[in-house]
Protein backbone atom coordinates (compact mmCIF):
# COMPACT_ATOMS: atom_id res chain seq x y z
CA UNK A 1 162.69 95.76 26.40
CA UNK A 2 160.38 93.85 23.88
CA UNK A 3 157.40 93.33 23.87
CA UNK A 4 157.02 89.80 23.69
CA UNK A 5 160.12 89.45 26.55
CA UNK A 6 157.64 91.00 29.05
CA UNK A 7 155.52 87.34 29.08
CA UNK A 8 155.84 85.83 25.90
CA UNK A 9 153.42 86.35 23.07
CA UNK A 10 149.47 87.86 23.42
CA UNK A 11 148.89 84.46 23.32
CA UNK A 12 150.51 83.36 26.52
CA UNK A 13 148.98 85.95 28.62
CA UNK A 14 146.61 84.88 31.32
CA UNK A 15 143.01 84.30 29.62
CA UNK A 16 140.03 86.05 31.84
CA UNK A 17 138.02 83.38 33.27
CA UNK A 18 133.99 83.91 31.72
CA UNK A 19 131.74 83.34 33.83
CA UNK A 20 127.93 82.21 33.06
CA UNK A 21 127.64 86.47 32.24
CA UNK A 22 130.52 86.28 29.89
CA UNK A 23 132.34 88.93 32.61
CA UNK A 24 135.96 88.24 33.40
CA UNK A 25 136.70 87.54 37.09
CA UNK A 26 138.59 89.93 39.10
CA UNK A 27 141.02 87.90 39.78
CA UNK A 28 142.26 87.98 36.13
CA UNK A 29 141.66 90.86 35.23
CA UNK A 30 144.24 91.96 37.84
CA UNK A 31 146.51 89.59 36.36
CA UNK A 32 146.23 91.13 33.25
CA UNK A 33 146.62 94.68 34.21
CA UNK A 34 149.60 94.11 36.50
CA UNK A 35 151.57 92.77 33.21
CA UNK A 36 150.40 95.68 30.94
CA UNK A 37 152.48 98.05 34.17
CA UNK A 38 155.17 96.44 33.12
CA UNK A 39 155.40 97.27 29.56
CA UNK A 40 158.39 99.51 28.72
CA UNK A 41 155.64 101.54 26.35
CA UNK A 42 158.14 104.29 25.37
CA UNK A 43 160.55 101.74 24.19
CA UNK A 44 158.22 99.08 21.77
CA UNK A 45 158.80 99.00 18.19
CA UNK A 46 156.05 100.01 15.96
CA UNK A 47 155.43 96.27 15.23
CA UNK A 48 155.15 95.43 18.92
CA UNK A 49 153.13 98.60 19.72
CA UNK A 50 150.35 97.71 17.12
CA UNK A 51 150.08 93.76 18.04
CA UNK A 52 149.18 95.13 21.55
CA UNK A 53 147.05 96.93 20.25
CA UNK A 54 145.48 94.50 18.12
CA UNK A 55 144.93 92.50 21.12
CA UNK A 56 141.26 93.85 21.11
CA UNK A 57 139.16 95.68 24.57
CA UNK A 58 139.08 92.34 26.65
CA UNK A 59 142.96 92.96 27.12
CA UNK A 60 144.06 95.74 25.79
CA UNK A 61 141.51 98.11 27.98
CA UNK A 62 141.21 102.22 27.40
CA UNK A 63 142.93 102.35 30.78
CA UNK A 64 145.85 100.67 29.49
CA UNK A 65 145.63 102.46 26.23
CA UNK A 66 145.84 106.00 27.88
CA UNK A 67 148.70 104.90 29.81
CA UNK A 68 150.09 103.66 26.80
CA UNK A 69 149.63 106.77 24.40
CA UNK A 70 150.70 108.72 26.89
CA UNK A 71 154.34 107.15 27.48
CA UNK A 72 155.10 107.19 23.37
CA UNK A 73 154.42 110.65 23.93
CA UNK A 74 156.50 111.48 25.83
CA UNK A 75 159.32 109.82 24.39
CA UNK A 76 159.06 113.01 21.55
CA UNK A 77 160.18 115.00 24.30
CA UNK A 78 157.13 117.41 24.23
CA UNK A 79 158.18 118.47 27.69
CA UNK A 80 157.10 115.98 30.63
CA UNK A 81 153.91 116.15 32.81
CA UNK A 82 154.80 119.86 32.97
CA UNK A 83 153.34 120.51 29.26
CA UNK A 84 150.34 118.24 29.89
CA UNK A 85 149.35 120.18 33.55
CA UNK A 86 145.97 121.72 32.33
CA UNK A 87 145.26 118.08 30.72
CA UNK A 88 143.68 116.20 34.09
CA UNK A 89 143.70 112.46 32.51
CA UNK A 90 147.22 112.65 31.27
CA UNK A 91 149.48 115.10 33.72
CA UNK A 92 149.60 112.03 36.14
CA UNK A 93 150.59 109.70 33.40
CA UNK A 94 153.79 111.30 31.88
CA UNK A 95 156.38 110.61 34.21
CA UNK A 96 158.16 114.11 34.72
CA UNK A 97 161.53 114.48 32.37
CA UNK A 98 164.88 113.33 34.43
CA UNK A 99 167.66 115.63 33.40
CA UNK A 100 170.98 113.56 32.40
CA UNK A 101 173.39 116.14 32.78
CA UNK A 102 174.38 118.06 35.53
CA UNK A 103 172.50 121.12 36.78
CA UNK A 104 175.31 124.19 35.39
CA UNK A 105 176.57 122.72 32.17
CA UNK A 106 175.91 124.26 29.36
CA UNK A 107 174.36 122.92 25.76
CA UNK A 108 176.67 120.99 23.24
CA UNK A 109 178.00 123.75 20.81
CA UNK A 110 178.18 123.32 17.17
CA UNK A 111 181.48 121.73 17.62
CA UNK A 112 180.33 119.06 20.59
CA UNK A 113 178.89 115.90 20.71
CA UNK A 114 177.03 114.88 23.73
CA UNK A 115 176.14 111.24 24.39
CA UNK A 116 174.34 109.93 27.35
CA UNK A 117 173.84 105.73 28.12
CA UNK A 118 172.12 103.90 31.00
CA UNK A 119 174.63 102.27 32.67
CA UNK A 120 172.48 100.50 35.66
CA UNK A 121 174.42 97.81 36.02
CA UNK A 122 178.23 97.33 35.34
CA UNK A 123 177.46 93.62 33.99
CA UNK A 124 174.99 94.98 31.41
CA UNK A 125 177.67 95.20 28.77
CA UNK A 126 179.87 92.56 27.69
CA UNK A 127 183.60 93.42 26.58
CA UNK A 128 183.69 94.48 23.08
CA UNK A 129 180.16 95.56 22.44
CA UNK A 130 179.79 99.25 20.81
CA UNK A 131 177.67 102.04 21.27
CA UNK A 132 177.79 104.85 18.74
CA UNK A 133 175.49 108.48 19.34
CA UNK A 134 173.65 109.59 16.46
CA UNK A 135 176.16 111.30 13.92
CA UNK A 136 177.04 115.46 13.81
CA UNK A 137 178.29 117.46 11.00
CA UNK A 138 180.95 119.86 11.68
CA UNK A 139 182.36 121.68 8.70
CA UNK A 140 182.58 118.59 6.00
CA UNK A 141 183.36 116.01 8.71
CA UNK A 142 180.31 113.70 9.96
CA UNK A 143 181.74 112.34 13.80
CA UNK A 144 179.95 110.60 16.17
CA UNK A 145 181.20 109.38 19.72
CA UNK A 146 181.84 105.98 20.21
CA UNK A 147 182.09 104.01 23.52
CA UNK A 148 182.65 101.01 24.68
CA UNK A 149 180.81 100.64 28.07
CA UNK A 150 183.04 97.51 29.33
CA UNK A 151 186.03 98.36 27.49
CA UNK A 152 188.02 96.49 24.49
CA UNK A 153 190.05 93.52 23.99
CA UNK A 154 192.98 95.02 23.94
CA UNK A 155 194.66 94.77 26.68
CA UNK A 156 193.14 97.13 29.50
CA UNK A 157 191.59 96.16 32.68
CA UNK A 158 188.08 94.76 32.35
CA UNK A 159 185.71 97.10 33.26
CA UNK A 160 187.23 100.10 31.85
CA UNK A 161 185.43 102.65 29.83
CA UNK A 162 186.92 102.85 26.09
CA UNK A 163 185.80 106.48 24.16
CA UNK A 164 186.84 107.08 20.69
CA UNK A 165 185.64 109.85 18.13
CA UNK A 166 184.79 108.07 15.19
CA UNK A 167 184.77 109.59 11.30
CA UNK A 168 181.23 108.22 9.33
CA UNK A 169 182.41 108.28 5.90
CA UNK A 170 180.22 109.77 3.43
CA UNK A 171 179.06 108.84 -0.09
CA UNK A 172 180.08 112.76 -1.33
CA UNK A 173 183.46 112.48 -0.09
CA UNK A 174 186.03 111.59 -2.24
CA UNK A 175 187.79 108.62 -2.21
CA UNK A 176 191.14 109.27 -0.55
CA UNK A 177 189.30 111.77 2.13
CA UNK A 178 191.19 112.91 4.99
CA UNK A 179 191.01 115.98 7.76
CA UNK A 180 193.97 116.31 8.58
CA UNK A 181 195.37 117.74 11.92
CA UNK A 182 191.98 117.36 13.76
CA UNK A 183 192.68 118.62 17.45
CA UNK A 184 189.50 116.67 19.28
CA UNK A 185 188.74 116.17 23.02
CA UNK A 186 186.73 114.20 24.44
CA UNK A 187 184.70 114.42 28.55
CA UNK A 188 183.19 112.65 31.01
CA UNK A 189 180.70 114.93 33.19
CA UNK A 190 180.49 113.77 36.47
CA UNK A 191 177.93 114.90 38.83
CA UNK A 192 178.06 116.75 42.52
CA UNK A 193 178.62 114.31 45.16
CA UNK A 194 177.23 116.81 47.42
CA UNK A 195 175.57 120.12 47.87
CA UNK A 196 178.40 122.21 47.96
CA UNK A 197 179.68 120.85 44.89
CA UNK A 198 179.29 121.45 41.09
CA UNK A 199 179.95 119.43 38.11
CA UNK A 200 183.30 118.05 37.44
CA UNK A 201 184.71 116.47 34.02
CA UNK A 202 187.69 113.99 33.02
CA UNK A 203 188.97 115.44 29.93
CA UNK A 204 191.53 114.35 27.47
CA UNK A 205 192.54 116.37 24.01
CA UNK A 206 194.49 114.29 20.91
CA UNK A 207 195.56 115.37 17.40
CA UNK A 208 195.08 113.17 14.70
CA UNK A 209 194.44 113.02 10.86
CA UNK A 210 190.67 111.14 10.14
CA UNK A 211 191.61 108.86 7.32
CA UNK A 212 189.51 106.24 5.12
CA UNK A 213 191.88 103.81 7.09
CA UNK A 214 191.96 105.90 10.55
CA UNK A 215 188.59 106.47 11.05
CA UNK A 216 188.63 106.68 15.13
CA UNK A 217 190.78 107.90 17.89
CA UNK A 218 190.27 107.71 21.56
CA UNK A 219 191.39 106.31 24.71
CA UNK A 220 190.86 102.39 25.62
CA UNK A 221 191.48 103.35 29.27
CA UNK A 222 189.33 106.43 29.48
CA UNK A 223 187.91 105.69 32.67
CA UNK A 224 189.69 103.28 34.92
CA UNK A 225 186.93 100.29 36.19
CA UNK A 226 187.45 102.07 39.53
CA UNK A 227 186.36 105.62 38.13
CA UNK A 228 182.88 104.32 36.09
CA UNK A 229 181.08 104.70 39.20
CA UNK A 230 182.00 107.51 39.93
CA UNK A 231 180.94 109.02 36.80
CA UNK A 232 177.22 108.15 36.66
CA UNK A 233 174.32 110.39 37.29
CA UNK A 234 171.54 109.97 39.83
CA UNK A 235 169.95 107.90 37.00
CA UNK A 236 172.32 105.71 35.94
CA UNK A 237 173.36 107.66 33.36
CA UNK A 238 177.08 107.76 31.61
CA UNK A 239 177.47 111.61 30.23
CA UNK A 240 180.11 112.21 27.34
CA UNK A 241 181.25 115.64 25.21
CA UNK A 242 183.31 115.11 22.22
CA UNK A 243 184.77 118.00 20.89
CA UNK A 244 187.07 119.60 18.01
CA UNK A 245 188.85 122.58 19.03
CA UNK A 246 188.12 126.07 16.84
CA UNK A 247 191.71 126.18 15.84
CA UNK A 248 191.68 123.28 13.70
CA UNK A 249 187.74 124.40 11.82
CA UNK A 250 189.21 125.37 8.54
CA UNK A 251 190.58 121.74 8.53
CA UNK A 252 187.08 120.26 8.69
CA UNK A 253 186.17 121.10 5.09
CA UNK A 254 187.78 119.05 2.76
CA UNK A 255 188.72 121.69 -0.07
CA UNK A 256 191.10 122.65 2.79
CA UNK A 257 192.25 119.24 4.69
CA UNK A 258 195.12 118.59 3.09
CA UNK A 259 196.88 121.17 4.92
CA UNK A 260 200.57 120.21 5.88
CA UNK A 261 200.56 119.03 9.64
CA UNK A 262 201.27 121.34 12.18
CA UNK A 263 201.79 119.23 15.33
CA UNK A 264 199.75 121.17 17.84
CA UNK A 265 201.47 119.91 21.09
CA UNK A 266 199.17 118.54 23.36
CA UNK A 267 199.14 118.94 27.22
CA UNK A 268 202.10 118.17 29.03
CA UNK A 269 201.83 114.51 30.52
CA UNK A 270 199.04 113.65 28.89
CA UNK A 271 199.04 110.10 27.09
CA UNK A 272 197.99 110.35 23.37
CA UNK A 273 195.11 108.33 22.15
CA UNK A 274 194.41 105.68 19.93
CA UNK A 275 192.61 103.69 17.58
CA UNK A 276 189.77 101.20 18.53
CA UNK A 277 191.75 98.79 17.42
CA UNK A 278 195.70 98.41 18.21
CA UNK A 279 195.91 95.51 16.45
CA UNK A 280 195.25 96.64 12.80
CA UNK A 281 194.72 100.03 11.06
CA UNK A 282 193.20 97.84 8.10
CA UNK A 283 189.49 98.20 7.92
CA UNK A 284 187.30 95.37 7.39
CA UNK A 285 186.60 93.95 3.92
CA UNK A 286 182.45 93.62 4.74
CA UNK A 287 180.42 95.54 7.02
CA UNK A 288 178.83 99.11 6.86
CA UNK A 289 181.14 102.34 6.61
CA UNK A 290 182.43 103.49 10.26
CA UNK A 291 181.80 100.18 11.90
CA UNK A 292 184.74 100.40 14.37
CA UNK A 293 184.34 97.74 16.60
CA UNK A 294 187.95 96.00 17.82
CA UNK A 295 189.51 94.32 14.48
CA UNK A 296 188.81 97.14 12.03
């Protein structure tokens, strides 16, 4: 995804051959402009984005520099080759915006949490590793979704898909902080297999009291190695809604969490989640608040 990982450094790219003229041959120049397609532009870092641009006209062309612009661009989301349609030059540059949820389902709400992954390959994760959407307020509580594409260490078949919500602590809230009686869900969206079909979800609904010591619950075993595929988009895309239910909102502002539990029931049958880790609710002494990775 670098840019360096595309061919090494500038420096290792091929050098155009000067002629008597000073003109680089053909030949090289081709060379050249086949490695600049490969370029993930919309993904470089700032850094790696201005030391290809650095690289100065012989390399680093206008072409290449509209194509370029035009794919950081439209990573802001200003709306695909559609909004750039009376703009010639760039309409055939921005690649058109690929939807990653299913045609019919409707926006997150104030309560949900949507977070979509690439998931081309089922070997592109190793057990264990983490990936956390950006965090969402709702009420006093800050909760993000947090997946683990290959599943934990704890016991589960390799492969599976692991889901938690996860609690990001913040510096306002006191120091023994808890929501008590949070009823959360969480989904997996899963796409028409055909064209009589609409979408389809896997969802699974918990109760549980967010706690400077409980910070996540979820299921290790959301999705079954054997489900995953069947679960991703067109794309390559893994689609999931967390979710508190409106009958526990008073509960998510903390002049009013310390409401005596309830014990909502939850759905007949259904197995009750857990924490990312099952082997200690102890969180770790070093590391950044909310980092629940297995051994928190």
């Amino acid at each position: 995804g670098s840019f360096g990982s595309i061919g090494g450094p500038l420096a290792a790219m091929p050098k155009p051959d000067v002629g008597g003229a000073g003109s680089p041959s053909p030949v090289a120049c081709d060379d050249v402009m086949m490695l600049w397609q490969h370029v993930r532009w919309a993904h470089l870092s700032a850094a790696k984005f201005a030391q290809a641009i650095s690289s100065g006209q012989r390399l680093f062309t206008p072409e290449v520099a509209l194509e370029a612009m035009a794919a950081r661009a439209a990573r802001l989301d200003l709306g695909g080759n559609e909004a750039f349609g009376s703009v010639t030059p760039l309409a055939c540059l921005v690649p058109p915006r690929r939807p990653v949820l299913p045609p019919g389902v409707p926006p997150p709400t104030s309560t949900e949490i949507d977070f979509c992954f690439h998931f081309s390959r089922l070997d592109m994760y190793n057990c264990g590793d983490a990936l956390r959407s950006p965090p969402t307020r709702i009420g006093d509580l800050v909760l993000r979704v947090l997946v683990f594409p290959a599943g934990t260490d704890t016991g589960v078949a390799r492969g599976s898909l692991s889901v938690f919500l996860e609690a990001v602590p913040q510096a306002n809230w006191p120091r023994d902080w808890e929501f008590a009686n949070i009823r959360y869900a969480i989904a997996c969206i899963r796409w028409p297999k055909g064209s009589g079909e609409t979408w389809a979800a896997k969802r699974k609904s918990d109760l549980w009291t967010f706690k400077a010591n409980r910070l996540d619950r979820g299921w290790h075993d959301f999705l079954t190695p054997s489900e995953v595929g069947q679960y991703l988009g067109p794309d390559n895309f893994m689609c999931l809604r967390g979710s508190l239910e409106p009958e526990c909102l008073q509960r998510t502002f903390l002049t009013n969490s310390q409401v005596a539990h309830g014990g909502y029931p939850g759905p007949a049958g259904e197995a009750a989640g857990s924490s990312a880790s099952r082997r200690s609710w102890a969180p770790r002494a070093t590391g950044a608040p909310g980092a629940g990775v297995p051994g928190d």
